[in-house]
Protein backbone atom coordinates (compact mmCIF):
# COMPACT_ATOMS: atom_id res chain seq x y z
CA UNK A 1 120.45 152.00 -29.84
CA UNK A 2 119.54 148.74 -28.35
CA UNK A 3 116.53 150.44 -26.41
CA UNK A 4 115.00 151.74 -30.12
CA UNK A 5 111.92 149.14 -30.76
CA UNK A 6 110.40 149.51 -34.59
CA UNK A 7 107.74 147.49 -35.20
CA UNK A 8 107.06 145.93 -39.17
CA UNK A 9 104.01 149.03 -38.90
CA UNK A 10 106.15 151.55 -38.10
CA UNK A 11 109.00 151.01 -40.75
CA UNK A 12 106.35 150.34 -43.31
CA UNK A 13 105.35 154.01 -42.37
CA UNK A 14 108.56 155.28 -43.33
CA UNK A 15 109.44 153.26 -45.70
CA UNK A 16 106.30 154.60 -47.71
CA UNK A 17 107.18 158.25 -47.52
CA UNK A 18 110.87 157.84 -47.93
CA UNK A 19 109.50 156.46 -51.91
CA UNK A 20 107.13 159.45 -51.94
CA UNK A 21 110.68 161.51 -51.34
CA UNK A 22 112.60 159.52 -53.59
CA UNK A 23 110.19 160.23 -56.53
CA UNK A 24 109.09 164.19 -55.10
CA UNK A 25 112.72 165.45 -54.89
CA UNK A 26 114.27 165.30 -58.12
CA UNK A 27 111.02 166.21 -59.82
CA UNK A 28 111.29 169.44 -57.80
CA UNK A 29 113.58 170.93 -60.84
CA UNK A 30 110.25 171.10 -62.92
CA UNK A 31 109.23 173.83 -61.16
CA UNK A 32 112.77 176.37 -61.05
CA UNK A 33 112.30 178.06 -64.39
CA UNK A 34 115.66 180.76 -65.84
CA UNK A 35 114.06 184.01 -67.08
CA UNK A 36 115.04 184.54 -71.08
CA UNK A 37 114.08 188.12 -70.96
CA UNK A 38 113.65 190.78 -67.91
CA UNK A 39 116.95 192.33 -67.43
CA UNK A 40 116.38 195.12 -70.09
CA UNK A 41 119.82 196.28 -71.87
CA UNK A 42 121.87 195.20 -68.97
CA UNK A 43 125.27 194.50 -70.66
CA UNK A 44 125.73 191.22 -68.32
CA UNK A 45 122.64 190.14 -69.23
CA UNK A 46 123.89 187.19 -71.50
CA UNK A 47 126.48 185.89 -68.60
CA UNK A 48 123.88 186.35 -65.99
CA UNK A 49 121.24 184.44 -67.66
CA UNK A 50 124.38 181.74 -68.35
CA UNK A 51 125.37 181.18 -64.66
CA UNK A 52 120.83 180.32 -63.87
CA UNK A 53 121.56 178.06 -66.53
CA UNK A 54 124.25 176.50 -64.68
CA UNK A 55 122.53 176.55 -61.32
CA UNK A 56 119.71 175.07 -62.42
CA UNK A 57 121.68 172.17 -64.11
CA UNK A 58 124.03 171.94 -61.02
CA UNK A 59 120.42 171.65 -58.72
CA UNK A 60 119.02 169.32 -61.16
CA UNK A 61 122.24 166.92 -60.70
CA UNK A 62 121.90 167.48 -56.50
CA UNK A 63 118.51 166.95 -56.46
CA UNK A 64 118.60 163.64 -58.98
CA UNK A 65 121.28 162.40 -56.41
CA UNK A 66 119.27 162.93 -53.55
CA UNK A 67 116.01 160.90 -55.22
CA UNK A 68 118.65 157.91 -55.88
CA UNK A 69 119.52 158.39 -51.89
CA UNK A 70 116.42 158.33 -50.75
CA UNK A 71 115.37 155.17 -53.05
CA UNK A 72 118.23 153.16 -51.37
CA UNK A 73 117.05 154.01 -48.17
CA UNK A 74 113.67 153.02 -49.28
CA UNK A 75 115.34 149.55 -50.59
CA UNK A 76 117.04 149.34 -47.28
CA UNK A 77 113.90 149.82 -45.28
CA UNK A 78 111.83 147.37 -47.52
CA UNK A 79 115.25 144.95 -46.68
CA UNK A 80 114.80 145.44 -42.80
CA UNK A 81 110.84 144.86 -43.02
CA UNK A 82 111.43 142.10 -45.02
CA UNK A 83 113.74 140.04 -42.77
CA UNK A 84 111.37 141.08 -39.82
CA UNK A 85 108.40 139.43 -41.19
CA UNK A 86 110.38 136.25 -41.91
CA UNK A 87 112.14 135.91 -38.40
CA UNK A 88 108.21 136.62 -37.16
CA UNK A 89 107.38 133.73 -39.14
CA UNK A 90 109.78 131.58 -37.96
CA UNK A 91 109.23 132.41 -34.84
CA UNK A 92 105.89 131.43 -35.00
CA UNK A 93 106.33 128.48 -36.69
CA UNK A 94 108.79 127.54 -34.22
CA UNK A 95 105.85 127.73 -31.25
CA UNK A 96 103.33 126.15 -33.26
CA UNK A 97 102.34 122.60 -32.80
CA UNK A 98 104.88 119.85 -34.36
């Protein structure tokens, strides 16, 4: 993509709401709650309630693994900005009076 310009403004921008993903997504198991009652004398009750369980705890393990994703995205867009600013520096430096 040697036509795609980002400026330091525009990856700070993403960088910033790739961490707001990184720490929204795995708290998102907070909210997916297994019912302990509501199935009345249903004999599969027991296993039903058993495989929520292990959804939940098989979402919890996606959605940790997609916050630890996102954070090393967020690490690699803090990298990029970083080595911007400093060849912008240099750069400047470099045009600046001796």
């Amino acid at each position: 993509m040697p036509d795609l310009v980002l400026g330091p403004v525009t990856l700070e921008q993403a960088r910033t709401a790739v961490a707001a993903e990184a720490r929204r997504v795995p708290a998102m198991i907070d909210q997916v709650v297994v019912p302990r009652a509501g199935l009345g004398d249903l004999a599969s009750a027991g296993a039903m309630f058993g495989a929520l369980s292990e959804v939940v705890r098989v979402l919890d393990g996606e959605l940790a693994a997609a916050g630890s994703r996102l954070d090393g995205l967020d690490r690699a867009l803090d990298a990029a900005l970083t080595a911007i600013q400093a060849d912008d520096r240099d750069a400047a430096a470099s045009l600046s009076a001796a």
